[in-house]
PDB file of N, CA and C in Angstrom:
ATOM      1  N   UNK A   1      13.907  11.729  -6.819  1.00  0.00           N
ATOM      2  CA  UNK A   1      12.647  11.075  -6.536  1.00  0.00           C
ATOM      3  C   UNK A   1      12.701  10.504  -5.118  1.00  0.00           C
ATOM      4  N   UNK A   2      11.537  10.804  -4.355  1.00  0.00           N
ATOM      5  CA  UNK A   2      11.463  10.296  -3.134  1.00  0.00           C
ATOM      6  C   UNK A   2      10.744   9.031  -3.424  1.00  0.00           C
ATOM      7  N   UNK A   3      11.681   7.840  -1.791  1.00  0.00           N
ATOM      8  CA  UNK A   3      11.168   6.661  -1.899  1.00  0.00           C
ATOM      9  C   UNK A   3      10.544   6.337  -0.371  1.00  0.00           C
ATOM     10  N   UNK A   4       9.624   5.613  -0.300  1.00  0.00           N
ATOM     11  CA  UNK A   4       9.457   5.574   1.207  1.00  0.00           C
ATOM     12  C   UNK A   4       8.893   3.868   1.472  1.00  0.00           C
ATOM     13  N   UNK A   5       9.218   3.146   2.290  1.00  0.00           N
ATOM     14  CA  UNK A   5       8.639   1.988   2.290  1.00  0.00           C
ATOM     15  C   UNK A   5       7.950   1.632   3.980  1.00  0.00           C
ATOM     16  N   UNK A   6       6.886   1.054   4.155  1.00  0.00           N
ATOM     17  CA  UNK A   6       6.600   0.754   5.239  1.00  0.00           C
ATOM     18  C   UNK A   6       5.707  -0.786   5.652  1.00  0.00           C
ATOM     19  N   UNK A   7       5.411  -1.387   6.350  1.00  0.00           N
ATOM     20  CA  UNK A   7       5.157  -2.590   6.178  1.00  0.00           C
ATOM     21  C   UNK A   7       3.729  -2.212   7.022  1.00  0.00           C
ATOM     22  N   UNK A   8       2.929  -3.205   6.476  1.00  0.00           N
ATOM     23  CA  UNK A   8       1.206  -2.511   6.721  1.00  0.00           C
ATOM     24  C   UNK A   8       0.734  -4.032   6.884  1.00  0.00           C
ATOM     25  N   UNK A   9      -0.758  -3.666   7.254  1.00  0.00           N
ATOM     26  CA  UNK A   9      -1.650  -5.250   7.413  1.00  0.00           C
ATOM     27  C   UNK A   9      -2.520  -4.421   6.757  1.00  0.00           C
ATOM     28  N   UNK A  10      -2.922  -5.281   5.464  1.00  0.00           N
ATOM     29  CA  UNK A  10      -3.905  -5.395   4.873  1.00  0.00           C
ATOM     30  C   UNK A  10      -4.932  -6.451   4.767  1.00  0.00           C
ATOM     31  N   UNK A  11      -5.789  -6.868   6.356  1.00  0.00           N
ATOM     32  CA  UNK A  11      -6.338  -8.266   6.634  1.00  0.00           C
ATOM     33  C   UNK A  11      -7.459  -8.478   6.355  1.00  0.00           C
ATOM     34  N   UNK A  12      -8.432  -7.547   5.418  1.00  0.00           N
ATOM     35  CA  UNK A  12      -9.617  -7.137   5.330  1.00  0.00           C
ATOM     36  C   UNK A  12     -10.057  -6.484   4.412  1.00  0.00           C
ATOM     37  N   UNK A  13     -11.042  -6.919   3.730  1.00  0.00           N
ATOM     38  CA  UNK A  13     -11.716  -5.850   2.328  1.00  0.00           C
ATOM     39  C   UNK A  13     -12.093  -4.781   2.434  1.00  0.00           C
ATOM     40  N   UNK A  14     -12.388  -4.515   3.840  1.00  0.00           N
ATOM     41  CA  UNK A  14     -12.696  -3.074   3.854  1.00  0.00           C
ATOM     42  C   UNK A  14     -11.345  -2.488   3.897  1.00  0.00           C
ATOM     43  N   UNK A  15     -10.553  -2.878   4.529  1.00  0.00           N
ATOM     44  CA  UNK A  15      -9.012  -2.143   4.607  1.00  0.00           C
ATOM     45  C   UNK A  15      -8.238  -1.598   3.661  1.00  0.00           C
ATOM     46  N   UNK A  16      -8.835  -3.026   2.821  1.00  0.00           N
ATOM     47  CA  UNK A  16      -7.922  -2.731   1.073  1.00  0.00           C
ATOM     48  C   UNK A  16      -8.614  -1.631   0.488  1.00  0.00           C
ATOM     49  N   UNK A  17      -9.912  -2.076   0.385  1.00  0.00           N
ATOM     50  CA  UNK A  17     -10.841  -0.645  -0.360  1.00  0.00           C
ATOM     51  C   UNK A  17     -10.219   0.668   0.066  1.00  0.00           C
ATOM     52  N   UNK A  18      -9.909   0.842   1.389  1.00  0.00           N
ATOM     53  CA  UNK A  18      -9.658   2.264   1.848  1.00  0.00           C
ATOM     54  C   UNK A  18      -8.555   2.670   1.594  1.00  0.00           C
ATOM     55  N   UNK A  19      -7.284   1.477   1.567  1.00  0.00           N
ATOM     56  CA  UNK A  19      -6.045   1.819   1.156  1.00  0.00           C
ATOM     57  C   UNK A  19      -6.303   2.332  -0.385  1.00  0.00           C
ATOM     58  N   UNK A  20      -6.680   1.198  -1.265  1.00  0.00           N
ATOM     59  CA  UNK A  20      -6.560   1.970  -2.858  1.00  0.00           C
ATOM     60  C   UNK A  20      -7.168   3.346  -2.957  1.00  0.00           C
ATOM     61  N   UNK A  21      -8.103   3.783  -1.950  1.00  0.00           N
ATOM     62  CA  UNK A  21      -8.829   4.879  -2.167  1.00  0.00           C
ATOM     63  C   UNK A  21      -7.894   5.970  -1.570  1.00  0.00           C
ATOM     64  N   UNK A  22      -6.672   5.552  -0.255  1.00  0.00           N
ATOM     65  CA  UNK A  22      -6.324   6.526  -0.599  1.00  0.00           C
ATOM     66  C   UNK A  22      -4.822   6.881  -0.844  1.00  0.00           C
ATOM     67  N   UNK A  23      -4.151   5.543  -1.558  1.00  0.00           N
ATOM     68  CA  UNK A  23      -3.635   5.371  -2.412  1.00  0.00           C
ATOM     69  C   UNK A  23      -3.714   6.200  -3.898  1.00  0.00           C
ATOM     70  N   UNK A  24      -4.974   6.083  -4.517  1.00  0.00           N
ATOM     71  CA  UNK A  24      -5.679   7.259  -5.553  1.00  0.00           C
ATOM     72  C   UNK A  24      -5.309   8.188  -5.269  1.00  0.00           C
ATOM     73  N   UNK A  25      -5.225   8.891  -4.265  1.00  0.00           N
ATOM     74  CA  UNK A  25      -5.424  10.256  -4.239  1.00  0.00           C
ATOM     75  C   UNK A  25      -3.688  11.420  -4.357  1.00  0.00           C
ATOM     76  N   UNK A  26      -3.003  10.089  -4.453  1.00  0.00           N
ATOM     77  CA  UNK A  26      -1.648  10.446  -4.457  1.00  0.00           C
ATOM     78  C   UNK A  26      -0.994  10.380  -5.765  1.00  0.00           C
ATOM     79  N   UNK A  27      -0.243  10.905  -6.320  1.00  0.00           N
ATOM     80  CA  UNK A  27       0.279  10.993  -8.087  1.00  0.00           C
ATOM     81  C   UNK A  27       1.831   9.963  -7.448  1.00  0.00           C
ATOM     82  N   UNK A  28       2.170   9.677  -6.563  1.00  0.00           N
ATOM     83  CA  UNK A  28       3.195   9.057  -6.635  1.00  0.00           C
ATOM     84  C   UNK A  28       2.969   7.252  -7.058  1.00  0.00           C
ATOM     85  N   UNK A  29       3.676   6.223  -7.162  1.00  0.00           N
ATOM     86  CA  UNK A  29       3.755   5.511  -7.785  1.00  0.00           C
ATOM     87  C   UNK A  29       3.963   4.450  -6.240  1.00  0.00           C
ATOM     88  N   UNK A  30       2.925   3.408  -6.627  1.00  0.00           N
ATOM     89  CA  UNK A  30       2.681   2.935  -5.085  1.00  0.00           C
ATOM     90  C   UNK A  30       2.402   1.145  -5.184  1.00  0.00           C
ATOM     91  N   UNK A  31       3.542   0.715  -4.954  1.00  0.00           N
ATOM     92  CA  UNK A  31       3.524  -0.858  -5.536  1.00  0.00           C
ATOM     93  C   UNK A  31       3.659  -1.846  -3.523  1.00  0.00           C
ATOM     94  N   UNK A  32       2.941  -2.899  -3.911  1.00  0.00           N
ATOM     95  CA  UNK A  32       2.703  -3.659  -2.797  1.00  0.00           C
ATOM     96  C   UNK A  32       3.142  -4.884  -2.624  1.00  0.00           C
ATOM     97  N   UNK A  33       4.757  -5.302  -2.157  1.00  0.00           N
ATOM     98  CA  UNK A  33       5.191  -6.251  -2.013  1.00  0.00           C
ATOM     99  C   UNK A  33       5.008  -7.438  -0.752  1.00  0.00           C
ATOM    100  N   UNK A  34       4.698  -8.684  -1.103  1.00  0.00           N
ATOM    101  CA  UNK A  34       4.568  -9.986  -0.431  1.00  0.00           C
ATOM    102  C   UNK A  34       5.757 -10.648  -0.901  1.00  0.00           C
ATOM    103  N   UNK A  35       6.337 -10.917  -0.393  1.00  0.00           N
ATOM    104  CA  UNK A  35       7.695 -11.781  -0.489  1.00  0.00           C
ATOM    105  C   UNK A  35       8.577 -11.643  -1.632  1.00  0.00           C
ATOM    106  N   UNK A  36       7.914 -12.289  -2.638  1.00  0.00           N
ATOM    107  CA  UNK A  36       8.595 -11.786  -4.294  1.00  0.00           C
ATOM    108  C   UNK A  36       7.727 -11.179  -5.119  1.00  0.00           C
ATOM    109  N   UNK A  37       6.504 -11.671  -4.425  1.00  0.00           N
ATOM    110  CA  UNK A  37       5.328 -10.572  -5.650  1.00  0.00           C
ATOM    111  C   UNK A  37       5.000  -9.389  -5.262  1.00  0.00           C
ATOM    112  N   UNK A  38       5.165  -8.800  -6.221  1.00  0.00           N
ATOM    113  CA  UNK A  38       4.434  -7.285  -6.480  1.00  0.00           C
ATOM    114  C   UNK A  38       3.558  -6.639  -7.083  1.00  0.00           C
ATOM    115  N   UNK A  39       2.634  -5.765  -6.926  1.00  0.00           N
ATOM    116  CA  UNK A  39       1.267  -5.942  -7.469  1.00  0.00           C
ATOM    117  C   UNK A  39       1.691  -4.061  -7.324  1.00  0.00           C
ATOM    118  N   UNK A  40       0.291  -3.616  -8.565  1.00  0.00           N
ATOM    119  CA  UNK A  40       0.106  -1.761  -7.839  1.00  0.00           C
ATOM    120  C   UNK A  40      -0.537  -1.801  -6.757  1.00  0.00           C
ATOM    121  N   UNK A  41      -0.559  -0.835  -6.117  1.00  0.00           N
ATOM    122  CA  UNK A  41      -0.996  -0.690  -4.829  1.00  0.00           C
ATOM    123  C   UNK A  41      -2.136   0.149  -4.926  1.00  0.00           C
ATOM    124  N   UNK A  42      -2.721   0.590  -6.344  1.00  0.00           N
ATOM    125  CA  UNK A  42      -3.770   0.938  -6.658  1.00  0.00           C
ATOM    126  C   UNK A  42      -4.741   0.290  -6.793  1.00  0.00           C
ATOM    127  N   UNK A  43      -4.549  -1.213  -7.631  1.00  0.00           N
ATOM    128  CA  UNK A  43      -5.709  -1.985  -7.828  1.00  0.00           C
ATOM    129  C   UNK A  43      -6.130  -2.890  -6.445  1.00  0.00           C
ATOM    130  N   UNK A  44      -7.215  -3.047  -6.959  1.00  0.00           N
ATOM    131  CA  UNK A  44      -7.812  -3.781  -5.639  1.00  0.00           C
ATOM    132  C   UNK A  44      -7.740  -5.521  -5.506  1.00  0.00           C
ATOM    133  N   UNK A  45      -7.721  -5.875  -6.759  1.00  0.00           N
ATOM    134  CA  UNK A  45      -7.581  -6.919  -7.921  1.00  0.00           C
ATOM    135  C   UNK A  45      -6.071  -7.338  -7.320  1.00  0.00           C
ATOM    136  N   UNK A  46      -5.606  -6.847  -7.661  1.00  0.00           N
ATOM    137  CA  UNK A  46      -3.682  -6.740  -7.273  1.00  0.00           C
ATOM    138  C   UNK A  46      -3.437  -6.912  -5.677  1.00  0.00           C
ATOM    139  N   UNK A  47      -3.837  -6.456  -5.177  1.00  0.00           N
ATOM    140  CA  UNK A  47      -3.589  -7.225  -3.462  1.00  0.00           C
ATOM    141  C   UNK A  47      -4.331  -7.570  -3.097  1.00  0.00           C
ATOM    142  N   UNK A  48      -5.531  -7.967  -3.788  1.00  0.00           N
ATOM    143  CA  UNK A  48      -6.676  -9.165  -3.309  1.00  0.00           C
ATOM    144  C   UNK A  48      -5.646 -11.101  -3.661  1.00  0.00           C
ATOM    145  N   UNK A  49      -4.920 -10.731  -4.903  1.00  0.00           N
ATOM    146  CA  UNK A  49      -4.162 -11.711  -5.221  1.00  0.00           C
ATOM    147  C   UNK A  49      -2.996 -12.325  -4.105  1.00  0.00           C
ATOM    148  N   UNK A  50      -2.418 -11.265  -3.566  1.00  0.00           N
ATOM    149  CA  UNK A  50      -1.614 -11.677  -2.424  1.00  0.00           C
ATOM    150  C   UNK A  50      -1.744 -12.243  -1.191  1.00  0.00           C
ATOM    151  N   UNK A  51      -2.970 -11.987  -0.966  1.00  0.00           N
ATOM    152  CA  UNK A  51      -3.546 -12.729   0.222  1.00  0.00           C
ATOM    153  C   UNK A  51      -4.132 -12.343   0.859  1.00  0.00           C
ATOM    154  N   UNK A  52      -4.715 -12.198   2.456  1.00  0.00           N
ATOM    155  CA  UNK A  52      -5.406 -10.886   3.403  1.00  0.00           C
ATOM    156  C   UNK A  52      -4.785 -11.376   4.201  1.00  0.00           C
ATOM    157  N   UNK A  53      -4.113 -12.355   4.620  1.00  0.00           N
ATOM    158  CA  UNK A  53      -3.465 -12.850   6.232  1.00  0.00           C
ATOM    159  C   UNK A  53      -2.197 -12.560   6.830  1.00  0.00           C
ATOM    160  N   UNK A  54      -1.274 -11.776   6.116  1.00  0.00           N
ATOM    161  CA  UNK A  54      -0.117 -11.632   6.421  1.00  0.00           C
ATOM    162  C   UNK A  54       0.557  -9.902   5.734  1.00  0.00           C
ATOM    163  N   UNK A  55       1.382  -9.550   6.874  1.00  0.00           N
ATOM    164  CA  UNK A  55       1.670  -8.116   6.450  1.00  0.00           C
ATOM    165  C   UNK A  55       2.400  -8.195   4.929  1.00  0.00           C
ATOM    166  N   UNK A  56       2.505  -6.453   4.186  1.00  0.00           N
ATOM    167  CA  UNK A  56       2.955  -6.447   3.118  1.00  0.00           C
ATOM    168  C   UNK A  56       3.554  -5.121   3.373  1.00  0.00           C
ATOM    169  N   UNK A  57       4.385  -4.879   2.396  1.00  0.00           N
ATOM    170  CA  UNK A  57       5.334  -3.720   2.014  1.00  0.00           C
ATOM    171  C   UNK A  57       4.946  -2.629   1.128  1.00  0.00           C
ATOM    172  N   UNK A  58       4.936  -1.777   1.742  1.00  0.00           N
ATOM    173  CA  UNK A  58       4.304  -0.607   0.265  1.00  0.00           C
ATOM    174  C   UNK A  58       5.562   0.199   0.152  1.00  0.00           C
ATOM    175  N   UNK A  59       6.219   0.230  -0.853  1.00  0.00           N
ATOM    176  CA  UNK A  59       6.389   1.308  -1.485  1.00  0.00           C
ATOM    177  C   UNK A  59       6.256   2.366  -2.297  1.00  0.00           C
ATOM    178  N   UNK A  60       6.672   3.570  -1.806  1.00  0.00           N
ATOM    179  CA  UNK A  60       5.805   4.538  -2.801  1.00  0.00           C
ATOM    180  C   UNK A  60       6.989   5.336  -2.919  1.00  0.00           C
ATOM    181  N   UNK A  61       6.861   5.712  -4.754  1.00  0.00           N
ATOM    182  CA  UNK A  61       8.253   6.459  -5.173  1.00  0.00           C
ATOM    183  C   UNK A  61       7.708   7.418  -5.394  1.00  0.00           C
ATOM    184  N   UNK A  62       8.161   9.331  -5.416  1.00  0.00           N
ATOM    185  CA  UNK A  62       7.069  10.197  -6.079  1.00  0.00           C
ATOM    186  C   UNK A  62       7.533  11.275  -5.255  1.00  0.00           C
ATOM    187  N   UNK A  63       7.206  12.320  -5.753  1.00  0.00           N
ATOM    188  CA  UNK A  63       7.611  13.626  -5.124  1.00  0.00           C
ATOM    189  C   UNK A  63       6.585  13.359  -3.694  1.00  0.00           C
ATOM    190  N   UNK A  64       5.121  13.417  -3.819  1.00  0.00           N
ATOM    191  CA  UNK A  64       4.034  13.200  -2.839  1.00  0.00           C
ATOM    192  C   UNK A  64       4.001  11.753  -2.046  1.00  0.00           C
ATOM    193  N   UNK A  65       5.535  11.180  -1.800  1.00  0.00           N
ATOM    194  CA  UNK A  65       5.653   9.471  -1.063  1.00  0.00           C
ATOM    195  C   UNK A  65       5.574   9.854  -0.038  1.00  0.00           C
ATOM    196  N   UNK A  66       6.379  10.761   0.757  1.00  0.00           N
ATOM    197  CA  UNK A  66       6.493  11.003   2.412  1.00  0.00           C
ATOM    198  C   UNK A  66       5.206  11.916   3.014  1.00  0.00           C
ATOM    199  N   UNK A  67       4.155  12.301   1.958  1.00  0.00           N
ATOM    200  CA  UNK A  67       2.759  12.480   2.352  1.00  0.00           C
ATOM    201  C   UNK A  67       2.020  11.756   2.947  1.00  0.00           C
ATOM    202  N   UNK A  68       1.879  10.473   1.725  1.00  0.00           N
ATOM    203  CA  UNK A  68       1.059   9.440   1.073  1.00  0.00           C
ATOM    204  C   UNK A  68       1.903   8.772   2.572  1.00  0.00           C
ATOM    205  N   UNK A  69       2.618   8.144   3.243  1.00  0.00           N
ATOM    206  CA  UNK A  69       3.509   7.421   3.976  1.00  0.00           C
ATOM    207  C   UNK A  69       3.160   8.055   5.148  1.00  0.00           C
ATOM    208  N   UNK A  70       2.745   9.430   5.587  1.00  0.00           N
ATOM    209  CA  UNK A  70       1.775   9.984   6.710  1.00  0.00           C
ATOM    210  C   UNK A  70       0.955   9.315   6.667  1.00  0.00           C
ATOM    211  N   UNK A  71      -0.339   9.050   5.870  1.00  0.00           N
ATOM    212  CA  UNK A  71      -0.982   9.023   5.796  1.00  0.00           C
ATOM    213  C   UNK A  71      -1.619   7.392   5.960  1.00  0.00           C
ATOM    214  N   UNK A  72      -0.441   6.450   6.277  1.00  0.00           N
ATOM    215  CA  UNK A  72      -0.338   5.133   6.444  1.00  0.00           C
ATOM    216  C   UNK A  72      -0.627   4.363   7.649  1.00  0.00           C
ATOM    217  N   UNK A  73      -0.766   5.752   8.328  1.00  0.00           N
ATOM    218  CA  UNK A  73      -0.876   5.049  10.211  1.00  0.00           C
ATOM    219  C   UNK A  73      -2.376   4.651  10.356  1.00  0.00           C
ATOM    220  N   UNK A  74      -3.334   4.729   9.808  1.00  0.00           N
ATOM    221  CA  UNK A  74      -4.471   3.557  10.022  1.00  0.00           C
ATOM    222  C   UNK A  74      -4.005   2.099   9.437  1.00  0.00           C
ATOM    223  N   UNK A  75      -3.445   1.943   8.828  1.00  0.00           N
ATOM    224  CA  UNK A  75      -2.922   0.613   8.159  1.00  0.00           C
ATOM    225  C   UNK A  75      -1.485  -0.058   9.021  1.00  0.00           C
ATOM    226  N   UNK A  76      -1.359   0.295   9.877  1.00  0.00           N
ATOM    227  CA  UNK A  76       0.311  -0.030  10.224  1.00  0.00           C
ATOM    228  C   UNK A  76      -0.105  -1.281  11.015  1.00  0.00           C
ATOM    229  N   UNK A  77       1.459  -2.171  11.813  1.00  0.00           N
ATOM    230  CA  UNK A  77       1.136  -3.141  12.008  1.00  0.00           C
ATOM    231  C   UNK A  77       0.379  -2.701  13.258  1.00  0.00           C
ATOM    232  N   UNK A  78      -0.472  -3.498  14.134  1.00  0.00           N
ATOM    233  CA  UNK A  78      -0.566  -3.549  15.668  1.00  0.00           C
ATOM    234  C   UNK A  78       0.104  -4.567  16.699  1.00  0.00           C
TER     235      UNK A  78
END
């Protein structure tokens, strides 16, 4: 199983919307860490809880992670 982790800013509702959307579109397994909490990285609900002001960690385990982890560079830090 491939693992891939990268650290993202999620500072904005529109940002999140677009991440879970395209988060969805991947069968791998995609969880969103803030310090000790972890949420799916599917729900919207789930990293609305963590905050919008500070970067987070995605990992994604799954045959399709180092796709899904292309596909991360609108979200990366600046």
């Amino acid at each position: 199983m491939k693992i891939v982790k990268r650290d993202i800013l999620l500072d904005k509702l529109t940002r999140i919307k677009d991440f879970v959307n395209l988060a969805s579109k991947y069968n791998c397994d995609v969880q969103i860490q803030c310090g000790y909490n972890a949420v799916d990285g599917k729900s919207i609900l789930g990293i609305l809880c963590l905050g919008l002001y500070k970067p987070v960690t995605v990992i994604a385990q799954g045959d399709d992670a180092p796709e899904f982890a292309k596909d991360l560079e609108n979200f990366a830090l600046h």
